[in-house]
N, C-alpha and C. Protein backbone atom coordinates (compact mmCIF):
# COMPACT_ATOMS: atom_id res chain seq x y z
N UNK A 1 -19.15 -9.78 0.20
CA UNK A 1 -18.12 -9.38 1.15
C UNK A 1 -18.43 -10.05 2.48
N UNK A 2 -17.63 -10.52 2.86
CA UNK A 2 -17.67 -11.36 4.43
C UNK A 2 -17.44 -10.84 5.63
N UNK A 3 -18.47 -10.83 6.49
CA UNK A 3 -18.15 -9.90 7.48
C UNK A 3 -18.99 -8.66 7.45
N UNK A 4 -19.15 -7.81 8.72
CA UNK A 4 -20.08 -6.60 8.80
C UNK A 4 -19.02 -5.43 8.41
N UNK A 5 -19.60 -4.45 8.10
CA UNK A 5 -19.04 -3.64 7.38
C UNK A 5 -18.62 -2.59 8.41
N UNK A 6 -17.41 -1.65 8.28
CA UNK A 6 -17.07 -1.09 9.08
C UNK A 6 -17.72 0.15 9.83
N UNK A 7 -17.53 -0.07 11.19
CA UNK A 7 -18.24 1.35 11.56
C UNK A 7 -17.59 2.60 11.48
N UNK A 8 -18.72 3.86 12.07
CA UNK A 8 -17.74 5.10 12.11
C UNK A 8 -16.94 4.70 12.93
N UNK A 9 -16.90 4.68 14.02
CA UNK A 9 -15.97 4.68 15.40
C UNK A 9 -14.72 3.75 14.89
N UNK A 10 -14.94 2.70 14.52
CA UNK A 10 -13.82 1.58 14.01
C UNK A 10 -13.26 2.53 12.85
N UNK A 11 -13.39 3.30 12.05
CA UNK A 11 -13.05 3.69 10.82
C UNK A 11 -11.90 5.12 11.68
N UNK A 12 -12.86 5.60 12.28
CA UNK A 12 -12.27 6.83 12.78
C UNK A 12 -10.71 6.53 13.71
N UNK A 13 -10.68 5.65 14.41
CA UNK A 13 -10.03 4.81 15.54
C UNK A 13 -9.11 4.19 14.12
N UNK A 14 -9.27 3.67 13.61
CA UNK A 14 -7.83 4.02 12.63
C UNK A 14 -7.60 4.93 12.02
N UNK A 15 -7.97 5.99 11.68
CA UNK A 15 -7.78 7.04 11.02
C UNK A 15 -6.80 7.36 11.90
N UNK A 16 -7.21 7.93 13.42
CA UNK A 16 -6.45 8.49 14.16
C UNK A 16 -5.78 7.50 14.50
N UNK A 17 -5.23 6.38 14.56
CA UNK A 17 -4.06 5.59 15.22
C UNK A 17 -2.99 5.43 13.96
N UNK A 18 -3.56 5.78 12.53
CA UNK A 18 -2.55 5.99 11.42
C UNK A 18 -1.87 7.42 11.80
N UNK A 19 -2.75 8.76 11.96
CA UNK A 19 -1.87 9.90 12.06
C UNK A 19 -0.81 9.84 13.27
N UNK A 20 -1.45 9.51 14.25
CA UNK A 20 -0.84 9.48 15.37
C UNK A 20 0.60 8.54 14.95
N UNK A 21 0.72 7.68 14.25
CA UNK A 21 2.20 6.54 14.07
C UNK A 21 2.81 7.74 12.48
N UNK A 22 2.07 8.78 12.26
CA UNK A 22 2.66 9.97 10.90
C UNK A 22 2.47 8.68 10.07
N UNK A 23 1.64 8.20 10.00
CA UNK A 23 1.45 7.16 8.36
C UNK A 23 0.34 7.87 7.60
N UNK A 24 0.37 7.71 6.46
CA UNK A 24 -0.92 8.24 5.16
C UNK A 24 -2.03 8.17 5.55
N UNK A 25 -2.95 9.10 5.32
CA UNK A 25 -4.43 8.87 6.01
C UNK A 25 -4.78 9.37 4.74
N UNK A 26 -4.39 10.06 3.61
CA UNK A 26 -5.01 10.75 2.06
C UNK A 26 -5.23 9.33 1.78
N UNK A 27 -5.51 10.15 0.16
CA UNK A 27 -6.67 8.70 -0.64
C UNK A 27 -5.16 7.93 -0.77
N UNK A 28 -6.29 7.25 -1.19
CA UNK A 28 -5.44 5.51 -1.62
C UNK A 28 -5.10 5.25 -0.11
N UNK A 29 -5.18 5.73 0.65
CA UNK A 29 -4.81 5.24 2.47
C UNK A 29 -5.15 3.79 2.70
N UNK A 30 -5.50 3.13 3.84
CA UNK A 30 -6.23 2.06 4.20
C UNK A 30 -7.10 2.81 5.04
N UNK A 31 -6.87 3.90 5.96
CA UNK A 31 -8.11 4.68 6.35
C UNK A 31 -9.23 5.34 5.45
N UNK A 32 -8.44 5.90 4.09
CA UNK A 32 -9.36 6.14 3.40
C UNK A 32 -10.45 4.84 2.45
N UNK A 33 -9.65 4.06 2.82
CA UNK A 33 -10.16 2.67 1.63
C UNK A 33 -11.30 2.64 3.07
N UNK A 34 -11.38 2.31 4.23
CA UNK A 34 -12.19 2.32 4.78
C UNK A 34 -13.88 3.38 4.83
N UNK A 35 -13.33 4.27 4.77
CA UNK A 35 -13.88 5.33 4.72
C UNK A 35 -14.88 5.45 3.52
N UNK A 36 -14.42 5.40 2.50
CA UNK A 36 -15.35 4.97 1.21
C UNK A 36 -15.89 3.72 1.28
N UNK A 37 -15.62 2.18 2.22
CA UNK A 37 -16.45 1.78 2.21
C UNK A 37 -17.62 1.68 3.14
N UNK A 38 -17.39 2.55 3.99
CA UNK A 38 -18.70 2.64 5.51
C UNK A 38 -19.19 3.65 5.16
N UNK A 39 -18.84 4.60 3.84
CA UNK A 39 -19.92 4.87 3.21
C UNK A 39 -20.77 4.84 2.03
N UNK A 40 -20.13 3.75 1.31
CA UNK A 40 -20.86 2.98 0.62
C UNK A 40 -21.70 2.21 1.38
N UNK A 41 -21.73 1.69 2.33
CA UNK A 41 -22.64 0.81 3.21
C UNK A 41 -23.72 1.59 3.62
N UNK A 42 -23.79 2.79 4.09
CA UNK A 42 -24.70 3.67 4.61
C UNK A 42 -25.15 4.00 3.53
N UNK A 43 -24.46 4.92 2.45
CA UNK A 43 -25.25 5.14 1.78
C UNK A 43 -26.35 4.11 1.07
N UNK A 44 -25.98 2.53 0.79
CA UNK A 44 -26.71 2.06 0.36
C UNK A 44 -28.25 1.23 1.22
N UNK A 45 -27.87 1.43 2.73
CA UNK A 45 -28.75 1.33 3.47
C UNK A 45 -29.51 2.22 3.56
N UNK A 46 -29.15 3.21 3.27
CA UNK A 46 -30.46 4.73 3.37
C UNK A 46 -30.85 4.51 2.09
N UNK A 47 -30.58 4.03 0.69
CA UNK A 47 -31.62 3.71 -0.36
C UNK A 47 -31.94 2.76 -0.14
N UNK A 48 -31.65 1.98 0.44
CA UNK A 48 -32.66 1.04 0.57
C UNK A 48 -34.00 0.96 1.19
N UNK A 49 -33.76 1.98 2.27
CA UNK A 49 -34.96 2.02 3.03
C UNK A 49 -35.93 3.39 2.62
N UNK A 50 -35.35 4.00 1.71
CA UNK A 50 -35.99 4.87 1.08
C UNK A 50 -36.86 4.66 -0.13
N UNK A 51 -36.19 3.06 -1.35
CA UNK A 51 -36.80 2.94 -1.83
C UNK A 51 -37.89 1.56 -1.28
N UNK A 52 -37.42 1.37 -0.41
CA UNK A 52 -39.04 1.11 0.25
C UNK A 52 -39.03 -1.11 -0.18
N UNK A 53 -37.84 -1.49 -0.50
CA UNK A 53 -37.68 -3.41 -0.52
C UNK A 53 -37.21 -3.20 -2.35
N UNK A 54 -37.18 -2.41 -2.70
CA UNK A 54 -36.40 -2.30 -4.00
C UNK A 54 -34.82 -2.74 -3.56
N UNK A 55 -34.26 -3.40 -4.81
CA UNK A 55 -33.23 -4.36 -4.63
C UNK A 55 -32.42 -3.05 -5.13
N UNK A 56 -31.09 -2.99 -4.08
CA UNK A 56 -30.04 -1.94 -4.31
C UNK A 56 -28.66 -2.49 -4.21
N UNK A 57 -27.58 -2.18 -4.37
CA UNK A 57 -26.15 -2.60 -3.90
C UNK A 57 -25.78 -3.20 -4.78
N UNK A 58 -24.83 -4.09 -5.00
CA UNK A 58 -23.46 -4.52 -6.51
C UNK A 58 -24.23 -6.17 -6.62
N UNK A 59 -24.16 -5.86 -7.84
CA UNK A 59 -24.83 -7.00 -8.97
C UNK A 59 -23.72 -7.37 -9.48
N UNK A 60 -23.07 -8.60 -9.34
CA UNK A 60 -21.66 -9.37 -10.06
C UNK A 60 -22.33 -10.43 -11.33
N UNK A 61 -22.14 -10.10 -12.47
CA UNK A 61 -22.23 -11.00 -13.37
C UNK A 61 -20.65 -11.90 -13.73
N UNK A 62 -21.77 -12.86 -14.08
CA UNK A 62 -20.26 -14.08 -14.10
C UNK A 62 -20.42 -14.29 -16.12
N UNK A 63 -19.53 -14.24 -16.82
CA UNK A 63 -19.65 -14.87 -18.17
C UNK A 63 -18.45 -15.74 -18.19
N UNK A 64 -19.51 -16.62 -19.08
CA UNK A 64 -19.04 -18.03 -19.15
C UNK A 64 -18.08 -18.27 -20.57
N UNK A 65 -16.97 -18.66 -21.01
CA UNK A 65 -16.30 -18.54 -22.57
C UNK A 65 -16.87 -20.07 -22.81
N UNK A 66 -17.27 -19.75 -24.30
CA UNK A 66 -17.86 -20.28 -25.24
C UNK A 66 -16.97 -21.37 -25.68
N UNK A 67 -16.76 -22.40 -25.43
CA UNK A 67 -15.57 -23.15 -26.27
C UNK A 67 -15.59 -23.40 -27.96
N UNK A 68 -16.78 -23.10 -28.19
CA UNK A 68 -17.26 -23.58 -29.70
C UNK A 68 -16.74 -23.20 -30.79
C-alpha cells in the first residue's frame, strides 16, 4: 500500500465532515473503510512490537499458470 496510513484525527475529521454533509458513516462507508484500516495498522504495529522483530502484516502470494 502506498503512502502512510491513516490517522485517528484524519479518520475522525472525515467521519465528522461525512455526518455533518448527512452522508453514510455505517459499514461499507468510506469513513468506515477508513476506520478498519487505521486499525488494522495499529493493531499490527502493537504486534509487532510485542512480538519483539517477528515478521507480522499481509503476505501476497503470486501463482504462476503452468502452460504445460
Amino acid at each position: 500500500m502506498p503512502g502512510k496510513p491513516p490517522a485517528k484525527a484524519d479518520v475522525s475529521r472525515v467521519q465528522s465532515a461525512q455526518a455533518k454533509s448527512n452522508n453514510d458513516t455505517g459499514k461499507g462507508s468510506f469513513p468506515d473503510c477508513l476506520r478498519s484500516t487505521q486499525a488494522q495498522h495499529e493493531n499490527a504495529a502493537n504486534q509487532g512490537s510485542a512480538n519483539q522483530g517477528k515478521q507480522t502484516g499481509l503476505r501476497l502470494f503470486v501463482f504462476k499458470k503452468n502452460n504445460n
